[in-house]
Protein backbone atom coordinates (compact mmCIF):
# COMPACT_ATOMS: atom_id res chain seq x y z
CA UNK A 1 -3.85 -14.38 -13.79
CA UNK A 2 -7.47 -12.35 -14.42
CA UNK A 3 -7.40 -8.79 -14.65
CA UNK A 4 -8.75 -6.44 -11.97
CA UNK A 5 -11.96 -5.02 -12.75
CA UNK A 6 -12.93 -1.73 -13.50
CA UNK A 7 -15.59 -1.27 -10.94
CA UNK A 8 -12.98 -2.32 -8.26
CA UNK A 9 -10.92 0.75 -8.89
CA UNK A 10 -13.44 2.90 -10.01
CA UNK A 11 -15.24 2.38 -6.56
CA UNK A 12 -12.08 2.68 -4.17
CA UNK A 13 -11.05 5.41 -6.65
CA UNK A 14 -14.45 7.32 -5.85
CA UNK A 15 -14.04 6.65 -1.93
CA UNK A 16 -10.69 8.07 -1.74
CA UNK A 17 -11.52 11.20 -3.58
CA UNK A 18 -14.75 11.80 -1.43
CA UNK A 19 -12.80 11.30 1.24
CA UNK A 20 -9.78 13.98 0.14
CA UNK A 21 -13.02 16.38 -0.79
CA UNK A 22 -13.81 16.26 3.01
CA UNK A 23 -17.28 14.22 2.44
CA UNK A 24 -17.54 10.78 4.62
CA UNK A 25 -17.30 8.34 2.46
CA UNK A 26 -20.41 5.86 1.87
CA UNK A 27 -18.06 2.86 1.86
CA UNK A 28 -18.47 -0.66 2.38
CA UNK A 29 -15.82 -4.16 2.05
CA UNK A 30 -16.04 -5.30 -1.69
CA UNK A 31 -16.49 -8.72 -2.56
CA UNK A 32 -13.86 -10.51 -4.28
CA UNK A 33 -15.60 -10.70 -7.18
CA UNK A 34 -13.55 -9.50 -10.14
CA UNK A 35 -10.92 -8.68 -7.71
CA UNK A 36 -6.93 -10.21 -8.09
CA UNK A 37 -7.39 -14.38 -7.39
CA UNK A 38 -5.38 -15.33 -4.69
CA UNK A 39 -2.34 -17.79 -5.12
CA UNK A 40 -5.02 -20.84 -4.44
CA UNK A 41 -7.19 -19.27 -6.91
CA UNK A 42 -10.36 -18.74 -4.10
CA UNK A 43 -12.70 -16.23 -4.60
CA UNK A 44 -15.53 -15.04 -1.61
CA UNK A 45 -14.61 -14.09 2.11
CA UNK A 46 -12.36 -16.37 2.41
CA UNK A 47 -10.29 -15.09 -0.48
CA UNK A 48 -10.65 -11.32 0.32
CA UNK A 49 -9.57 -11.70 3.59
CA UNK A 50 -5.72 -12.59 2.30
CA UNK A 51 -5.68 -9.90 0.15
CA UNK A 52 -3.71 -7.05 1.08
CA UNK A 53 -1.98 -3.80 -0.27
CA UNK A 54 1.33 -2.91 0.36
CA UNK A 55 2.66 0.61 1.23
CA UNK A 56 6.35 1.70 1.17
CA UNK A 57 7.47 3.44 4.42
CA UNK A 58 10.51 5.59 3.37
CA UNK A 59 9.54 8.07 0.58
CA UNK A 60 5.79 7.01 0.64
CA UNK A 61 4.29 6.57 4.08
CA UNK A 62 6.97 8.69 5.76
CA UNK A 63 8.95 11.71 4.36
CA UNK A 64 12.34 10.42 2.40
CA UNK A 65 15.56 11.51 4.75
CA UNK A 66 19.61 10.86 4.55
CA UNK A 67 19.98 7.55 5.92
CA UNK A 68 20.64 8.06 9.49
CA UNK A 69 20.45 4.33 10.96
CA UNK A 70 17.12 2.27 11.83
CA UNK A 71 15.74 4.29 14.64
CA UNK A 72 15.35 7.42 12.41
CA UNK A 73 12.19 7.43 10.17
CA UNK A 74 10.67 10.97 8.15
CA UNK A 75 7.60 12.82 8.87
CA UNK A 76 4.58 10.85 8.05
CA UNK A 77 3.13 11.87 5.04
CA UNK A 78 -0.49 13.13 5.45
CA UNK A 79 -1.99 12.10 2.08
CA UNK A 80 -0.66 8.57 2.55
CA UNK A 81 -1.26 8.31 5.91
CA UNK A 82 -5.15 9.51 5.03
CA UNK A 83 -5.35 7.25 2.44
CA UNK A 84 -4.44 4.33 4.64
CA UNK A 85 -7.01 5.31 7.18
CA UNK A 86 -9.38 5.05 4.57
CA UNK A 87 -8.57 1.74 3.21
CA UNK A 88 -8.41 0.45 7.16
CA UNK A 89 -11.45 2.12 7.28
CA UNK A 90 -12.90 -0.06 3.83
CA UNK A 91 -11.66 -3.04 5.70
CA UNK A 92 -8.47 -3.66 3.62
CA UNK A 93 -5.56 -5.10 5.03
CA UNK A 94 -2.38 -3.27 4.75
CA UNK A 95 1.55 -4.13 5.12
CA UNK A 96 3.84 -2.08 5.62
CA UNK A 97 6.30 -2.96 2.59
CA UNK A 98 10.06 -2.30 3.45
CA UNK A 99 14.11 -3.67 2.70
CA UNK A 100 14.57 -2.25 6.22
CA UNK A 101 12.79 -5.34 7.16
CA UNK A 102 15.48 -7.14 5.82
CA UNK A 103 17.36 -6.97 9.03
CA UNK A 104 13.96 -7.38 11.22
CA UNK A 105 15.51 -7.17 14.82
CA UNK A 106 17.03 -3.80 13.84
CA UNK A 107 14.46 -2.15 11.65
CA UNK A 108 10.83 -3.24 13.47
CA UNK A 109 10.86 -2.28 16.56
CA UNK A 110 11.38 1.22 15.43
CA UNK A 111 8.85 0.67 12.96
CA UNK A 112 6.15 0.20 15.14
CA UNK A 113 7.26 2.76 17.45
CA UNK A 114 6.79 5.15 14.73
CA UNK A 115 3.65 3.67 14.23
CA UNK A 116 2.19 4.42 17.67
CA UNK A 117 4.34 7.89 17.77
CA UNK A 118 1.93 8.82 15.18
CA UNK A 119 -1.27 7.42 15.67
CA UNK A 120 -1.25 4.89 13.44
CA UNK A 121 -2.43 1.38 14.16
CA UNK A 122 0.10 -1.31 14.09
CA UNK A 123 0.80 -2.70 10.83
CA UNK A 124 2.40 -6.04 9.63
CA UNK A 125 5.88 -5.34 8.37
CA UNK A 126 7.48 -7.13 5.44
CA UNK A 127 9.87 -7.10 2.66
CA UNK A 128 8.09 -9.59 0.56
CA UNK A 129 5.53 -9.50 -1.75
CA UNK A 130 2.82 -12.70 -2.13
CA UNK A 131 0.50 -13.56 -4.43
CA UNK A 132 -2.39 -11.89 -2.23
CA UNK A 133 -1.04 -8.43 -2.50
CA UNK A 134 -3.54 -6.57 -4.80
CA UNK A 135 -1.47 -3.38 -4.70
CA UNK A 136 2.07 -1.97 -3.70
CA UNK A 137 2.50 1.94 -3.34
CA UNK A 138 6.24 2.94 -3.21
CA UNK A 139 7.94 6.03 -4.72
CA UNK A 140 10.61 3.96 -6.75
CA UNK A 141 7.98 1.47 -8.35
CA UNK A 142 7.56 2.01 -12.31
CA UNK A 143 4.25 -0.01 -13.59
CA UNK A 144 4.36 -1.92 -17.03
CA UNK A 145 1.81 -2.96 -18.88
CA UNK A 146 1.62 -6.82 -18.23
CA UNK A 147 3.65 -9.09 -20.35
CA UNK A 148 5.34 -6.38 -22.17
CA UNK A 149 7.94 -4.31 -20.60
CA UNK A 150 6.54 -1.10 -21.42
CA UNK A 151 5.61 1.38 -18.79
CA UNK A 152 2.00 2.26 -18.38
CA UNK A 153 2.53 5.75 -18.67
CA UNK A 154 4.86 8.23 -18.78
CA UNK A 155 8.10 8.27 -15.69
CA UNK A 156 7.59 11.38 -13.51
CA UNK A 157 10.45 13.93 -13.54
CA UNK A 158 13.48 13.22 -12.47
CA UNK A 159 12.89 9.77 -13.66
CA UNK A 160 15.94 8.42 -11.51
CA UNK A 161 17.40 9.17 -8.26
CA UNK A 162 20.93 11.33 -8.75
């Protein structure tokens, strides 16, 4: 598997801080060029157009909460629900990333009522990653460097859930 570039990162990094600062940002789709291949190795449209980044719902999209059955979801979370505007906005496609999807009968319905509750646009729901997901934001992932076990930086206080 290539590495992501630089650029990539340094560019949606750039949008999402003008965007935080207030400023519109000057934004535009980026090719797949240097971006994460895809499982069929394709690079171009074609290629970009699978990629996706996943986002978390409970703890990361919407506010953590006792578990109180399937029909109750927290708050949404403003900076990750402006952030996802922003990359809808880029033209990225984003799943919702969730083990409530696990049972899907129970847990999507509610989902997407949330969604449209909160003026969000309805979102694919999954609890599976894929070879075309470029990035997963959840509040219980730790990165490591690739290949070696070793966290990329240091674990955030309190390190595990008590």
């Amino acid at each position: 598997m290539r590495k992501v570039s630089h650029l990539a990162y340094l560019f949606m990094f750039r949008s999402l801080r003008q965007a935080f600062s207030g400023k519109k940002p000057d934004v535009r789709v980026p090719h797949a060029k240097g971006l994460p291949l895809t499982d069929r190795e394709q690079f171009g449209e074609e290629a970009e157009s699978a990629q996706w980044i996943g986002v978390d719902l409970d703890g990361t999209l919407a506010e953590a909460v006792p578990w109180q059955g399937f029909e109750h979801i927290g708050k949404p979370v403003p900076n990750m629900v402006k952030r996802l505007r922003i990359w809808l906005e880029m033209g990225y496609r984003v799943k919702i990333v969730t083990a409530r999807a696990q049972n899907p009968e129970e847990a999507i319905p509610p989902i997407k009522a949330w969604l449209t509750k909160n003026d969000l646009p309805e979102l694919e729901i999954t609890n599976a990653k894929d070879m075309d997901m470029i990035e997963l934001w959840d509040d219980r992932c730790v990165q490591v460097v690739p290949n070696t076990g070793n966290p990329v930086g240091p674990n955030p206080e309190p390190y595990r859930r008590t």
